[in-house]
C-alpha atoms as a PDB file:
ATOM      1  CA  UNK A   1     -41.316 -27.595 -50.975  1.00  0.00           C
ATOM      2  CA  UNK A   2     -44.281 -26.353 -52.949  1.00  0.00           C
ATOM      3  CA  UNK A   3     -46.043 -27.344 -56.099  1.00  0.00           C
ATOM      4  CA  UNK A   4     -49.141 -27.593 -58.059  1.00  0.00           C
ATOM      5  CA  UNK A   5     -51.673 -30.190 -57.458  1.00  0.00           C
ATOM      6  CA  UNK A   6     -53.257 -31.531 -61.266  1.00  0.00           C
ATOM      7  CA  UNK A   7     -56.242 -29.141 -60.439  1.00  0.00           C
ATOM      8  CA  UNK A   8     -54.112 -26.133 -60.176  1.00  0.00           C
ATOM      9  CA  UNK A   9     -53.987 -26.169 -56.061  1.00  0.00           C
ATOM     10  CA  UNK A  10     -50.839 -25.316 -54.133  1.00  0.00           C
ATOM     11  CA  UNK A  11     -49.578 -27.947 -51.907  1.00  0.00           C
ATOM     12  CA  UNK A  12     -46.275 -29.187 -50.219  1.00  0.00           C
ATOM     13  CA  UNK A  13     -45.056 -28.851 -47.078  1.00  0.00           C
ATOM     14  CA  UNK A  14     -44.718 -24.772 -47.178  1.00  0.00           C
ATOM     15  CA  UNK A  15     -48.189 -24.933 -47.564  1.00  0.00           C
ATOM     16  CA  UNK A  16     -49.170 -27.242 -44.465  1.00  0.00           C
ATOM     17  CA  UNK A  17     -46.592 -25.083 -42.673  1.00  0.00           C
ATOM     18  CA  UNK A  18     -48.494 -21.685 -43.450  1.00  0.00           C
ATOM     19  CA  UNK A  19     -51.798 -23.347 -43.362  1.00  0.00           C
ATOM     20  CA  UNK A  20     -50.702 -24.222 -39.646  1.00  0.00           C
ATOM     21  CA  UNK A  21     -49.632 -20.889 -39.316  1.00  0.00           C
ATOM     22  CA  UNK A  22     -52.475 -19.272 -40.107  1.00  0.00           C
ATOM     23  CA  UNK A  23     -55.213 -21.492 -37.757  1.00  0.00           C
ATOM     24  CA  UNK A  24     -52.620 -20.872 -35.053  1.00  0.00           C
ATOM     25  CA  UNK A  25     -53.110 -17.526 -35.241  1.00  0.00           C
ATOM     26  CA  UNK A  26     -56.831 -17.616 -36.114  1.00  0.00           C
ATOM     27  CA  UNK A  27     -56.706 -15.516 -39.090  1.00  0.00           C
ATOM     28  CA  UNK A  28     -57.680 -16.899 -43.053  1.00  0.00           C
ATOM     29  CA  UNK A  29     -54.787 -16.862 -45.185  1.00  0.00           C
ATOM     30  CA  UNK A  30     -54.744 -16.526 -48.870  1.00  0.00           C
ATOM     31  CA  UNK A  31     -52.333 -18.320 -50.924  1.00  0.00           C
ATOM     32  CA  UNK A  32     -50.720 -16.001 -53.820  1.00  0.00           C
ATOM     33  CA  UNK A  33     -48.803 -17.350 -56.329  1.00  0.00           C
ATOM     34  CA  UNK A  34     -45.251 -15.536 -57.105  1.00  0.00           C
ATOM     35  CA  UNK A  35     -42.220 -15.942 -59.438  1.00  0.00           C
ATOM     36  CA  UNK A  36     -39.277 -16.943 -57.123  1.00  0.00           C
ATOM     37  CA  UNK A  37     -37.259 -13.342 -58.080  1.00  0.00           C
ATOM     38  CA  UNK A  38     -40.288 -11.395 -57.538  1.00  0.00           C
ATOM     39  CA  UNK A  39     -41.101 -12.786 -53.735  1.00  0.00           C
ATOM     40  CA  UNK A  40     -39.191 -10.312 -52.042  1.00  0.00           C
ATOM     41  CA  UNK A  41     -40.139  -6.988 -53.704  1.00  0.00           C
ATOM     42  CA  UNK A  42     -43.244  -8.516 -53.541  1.00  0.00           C
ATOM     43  CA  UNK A  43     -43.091  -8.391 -50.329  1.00  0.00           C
ATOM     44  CA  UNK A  44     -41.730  -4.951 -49.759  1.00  0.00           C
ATOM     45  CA  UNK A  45     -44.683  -3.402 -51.616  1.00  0.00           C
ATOM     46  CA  UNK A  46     -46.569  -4.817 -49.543  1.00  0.00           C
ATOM     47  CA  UNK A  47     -48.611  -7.490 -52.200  1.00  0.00           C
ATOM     48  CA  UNK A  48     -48.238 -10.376 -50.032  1.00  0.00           C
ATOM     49  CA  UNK A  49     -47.702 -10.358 -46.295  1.00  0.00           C
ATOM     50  CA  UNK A  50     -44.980 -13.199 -45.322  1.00  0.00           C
ATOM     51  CA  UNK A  51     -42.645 -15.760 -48.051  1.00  0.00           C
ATOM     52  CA  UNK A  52     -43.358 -19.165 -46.986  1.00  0.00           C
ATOM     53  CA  UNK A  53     -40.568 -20.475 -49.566  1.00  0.00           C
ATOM     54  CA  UNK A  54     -37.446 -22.461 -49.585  1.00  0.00           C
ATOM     55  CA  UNK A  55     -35.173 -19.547 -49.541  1.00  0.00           C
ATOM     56  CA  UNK A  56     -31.959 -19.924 -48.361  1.00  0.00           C
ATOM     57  CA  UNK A  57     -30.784 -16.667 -45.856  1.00  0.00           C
ATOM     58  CA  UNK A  58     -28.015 -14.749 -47.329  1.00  0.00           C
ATOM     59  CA  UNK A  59     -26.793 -11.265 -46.405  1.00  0.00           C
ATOM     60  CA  UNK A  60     -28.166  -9.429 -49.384  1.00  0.00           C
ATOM     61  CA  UNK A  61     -31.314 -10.870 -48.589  1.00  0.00           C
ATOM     62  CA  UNK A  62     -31.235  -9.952 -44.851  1.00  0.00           C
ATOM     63  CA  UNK A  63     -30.755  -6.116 -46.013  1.00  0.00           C
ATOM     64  CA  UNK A  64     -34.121  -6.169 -47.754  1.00  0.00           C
ATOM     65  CA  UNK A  65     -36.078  -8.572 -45.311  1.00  0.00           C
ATOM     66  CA  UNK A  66     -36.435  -9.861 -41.842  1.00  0.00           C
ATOM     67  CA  UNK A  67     -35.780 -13.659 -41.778  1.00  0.00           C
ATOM     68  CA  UNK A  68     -37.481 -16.069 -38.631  1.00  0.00           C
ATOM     69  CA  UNK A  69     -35.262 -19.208 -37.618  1.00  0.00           C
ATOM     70  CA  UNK A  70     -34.756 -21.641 -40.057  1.00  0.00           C
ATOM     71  CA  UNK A  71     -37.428 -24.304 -39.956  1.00  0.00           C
ATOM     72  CA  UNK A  72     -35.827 -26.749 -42.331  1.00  0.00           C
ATOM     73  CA  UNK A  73     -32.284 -26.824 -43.315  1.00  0.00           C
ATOM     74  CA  UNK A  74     -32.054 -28.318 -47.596  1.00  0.00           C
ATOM     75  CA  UNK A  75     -28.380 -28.275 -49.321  1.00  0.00           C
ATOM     76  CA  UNK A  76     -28.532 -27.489 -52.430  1.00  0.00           C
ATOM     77  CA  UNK A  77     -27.933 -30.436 -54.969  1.00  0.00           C
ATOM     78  CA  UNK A  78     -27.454 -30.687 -58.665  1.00  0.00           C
ATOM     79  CA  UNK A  79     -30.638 -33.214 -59.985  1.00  0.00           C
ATOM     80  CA  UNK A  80     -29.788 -35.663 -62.786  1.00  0.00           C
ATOM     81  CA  UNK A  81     -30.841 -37.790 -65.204  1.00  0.00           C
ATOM     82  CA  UNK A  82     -30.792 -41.199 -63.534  1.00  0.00           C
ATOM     83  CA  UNK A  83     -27.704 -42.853 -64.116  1.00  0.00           C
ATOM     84  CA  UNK A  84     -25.628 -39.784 -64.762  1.00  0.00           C
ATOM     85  CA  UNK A  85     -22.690 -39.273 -63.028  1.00  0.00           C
ATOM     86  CA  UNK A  86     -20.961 -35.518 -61.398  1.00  0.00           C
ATOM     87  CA  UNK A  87     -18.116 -35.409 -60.195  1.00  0.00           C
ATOM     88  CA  UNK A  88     -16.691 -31.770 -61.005  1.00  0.00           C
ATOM     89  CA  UNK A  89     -19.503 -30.098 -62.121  1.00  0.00           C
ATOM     90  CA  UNK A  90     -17.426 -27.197 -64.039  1.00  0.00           C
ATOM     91  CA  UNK A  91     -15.653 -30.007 -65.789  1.00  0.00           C
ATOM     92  CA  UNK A  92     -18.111 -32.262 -66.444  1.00  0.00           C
ATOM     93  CA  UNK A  93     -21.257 -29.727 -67.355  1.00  0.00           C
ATOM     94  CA  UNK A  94     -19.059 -27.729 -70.033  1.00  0.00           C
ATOM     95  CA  UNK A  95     -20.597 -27.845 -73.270  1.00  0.00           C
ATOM     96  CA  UNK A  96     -23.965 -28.674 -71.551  1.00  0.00           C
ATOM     97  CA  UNK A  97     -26.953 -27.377 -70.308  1.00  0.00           C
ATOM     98  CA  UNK A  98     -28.234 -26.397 -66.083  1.00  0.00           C
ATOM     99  CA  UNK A  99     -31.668 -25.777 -65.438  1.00  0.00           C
ATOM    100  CA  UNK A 100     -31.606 -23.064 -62.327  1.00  0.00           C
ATOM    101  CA  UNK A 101     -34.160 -21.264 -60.591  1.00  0.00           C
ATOM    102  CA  UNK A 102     -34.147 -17.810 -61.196  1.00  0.00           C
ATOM    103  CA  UNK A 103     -33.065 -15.396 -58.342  1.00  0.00           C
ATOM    104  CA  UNK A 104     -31.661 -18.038 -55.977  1.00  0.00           C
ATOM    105  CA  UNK A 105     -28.368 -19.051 -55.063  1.00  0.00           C
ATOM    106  CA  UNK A 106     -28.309 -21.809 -57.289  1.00  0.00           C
ATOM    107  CA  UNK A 107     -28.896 -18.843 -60.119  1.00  0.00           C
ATOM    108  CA  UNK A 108     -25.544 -17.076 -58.424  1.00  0.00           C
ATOM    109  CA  UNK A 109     -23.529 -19.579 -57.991  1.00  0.00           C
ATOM    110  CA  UNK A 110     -24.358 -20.398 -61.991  1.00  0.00           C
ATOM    111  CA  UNK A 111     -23.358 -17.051 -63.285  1.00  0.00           C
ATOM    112  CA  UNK A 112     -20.047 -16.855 -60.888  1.00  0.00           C
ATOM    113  CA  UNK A 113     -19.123 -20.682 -61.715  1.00  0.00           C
ATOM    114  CA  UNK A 114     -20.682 -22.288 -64.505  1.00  0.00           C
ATOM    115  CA  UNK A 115     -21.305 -19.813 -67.093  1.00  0.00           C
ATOM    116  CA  UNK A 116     -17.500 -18.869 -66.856  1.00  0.00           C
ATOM    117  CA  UNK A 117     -16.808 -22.409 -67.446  1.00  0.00           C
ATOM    118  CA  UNK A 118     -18.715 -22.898 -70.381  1.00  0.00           C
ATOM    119  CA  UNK A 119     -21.995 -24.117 -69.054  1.00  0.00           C
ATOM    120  CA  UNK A 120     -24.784 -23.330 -70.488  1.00  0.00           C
ATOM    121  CA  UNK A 121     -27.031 -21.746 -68.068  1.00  0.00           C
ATOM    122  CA  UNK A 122     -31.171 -21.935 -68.727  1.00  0.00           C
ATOM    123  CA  UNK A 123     -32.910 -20.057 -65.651  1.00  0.00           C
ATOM    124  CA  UNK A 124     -36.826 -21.043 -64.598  1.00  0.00           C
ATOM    125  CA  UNK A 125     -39.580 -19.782 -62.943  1.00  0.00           C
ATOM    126  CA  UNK A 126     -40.699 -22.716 -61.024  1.00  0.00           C
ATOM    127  CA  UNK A 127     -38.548 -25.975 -59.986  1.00  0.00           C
ATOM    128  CA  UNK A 128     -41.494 -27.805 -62.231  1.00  0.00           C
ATOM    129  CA  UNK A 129     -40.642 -26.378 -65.218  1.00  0.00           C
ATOM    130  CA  UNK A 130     -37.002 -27.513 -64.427  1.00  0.00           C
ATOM    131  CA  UNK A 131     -37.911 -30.834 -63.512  1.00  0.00           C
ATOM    132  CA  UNK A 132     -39.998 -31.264 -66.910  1.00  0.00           C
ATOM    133  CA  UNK A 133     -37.407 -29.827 -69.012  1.00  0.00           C
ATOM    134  CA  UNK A 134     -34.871 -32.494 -67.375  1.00  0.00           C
ATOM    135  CA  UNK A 135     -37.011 -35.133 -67.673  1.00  0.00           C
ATOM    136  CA  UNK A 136     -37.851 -34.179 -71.676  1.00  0.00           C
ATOM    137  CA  UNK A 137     -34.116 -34.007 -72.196  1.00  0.00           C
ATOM    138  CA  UNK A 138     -33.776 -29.857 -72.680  1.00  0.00           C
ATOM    139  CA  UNK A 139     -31.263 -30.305 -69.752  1.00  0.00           C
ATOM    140  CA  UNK A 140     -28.133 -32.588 -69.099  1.00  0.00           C
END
């Protein structure tokens, strides 16, 4: 929901959602750039003041941090080379390589499923790097 503009901006809808935000409430807002597993201590420490992020709301998470209603609802999905097929992704991944984001539930569901199945797992800082990786063939 976020990314980086050729110019090195942040954009994406997070961003017009917290830009909204912030002239709704009359205050200037300062974008802050943060490593997907480092948003919530982030947080806690008090570096940044809200996560505008897709993060999905699970119950470790809601023992660290205070969640508002969802605002957009995204399954998560396994991205592919065009053409490529998936079926059973335990079955059909072993032997090969999944691009994850670190820290979110695509990273557990990895480590509990995939891993264990023979997949190997390569864990990103940013769904771009992913993306590139895919698209340069470092990822099946």
């Amino acid at each position: 929901f976020s990314l980086k503009t050729p110019d090195g901006q942040l954009a994406g809808f997070d961003v017009d959602i917290g830009n909204a935000l912030c002239e709704e409430m009359k205050v200037q807002c300062k974008w802050v750039e943060q490593e997907f597993d480092g948003l919530i201590p982030a947080l806690k420490v008090r570096k940044i003041d809200a996560i505008l992020s897709s993060m999905t709301i699970t119950d470790e998470r809601k023992r660290s941090v205070d969640f508002t209603n969802k605002y957009y609802n995204t399954p998560a999905r396994f991205v592919m080379k065009e053409g490529a097929s998936l079926n059973d992704p335990k079955a059909d991944l072993k032997g090969k390589k999944a691009g994850v984001l670190r820290g979110s539930t695509a990273d557990r569901y990895a480590s509990a499923e995939l891993t264990p199945a023979g997949v190997e797992v390569v864990r990103y800082n940013s769904q771009q790097e992913a993306n590139m990786d895919l698209v340069a063939g470092r990822l099946d």
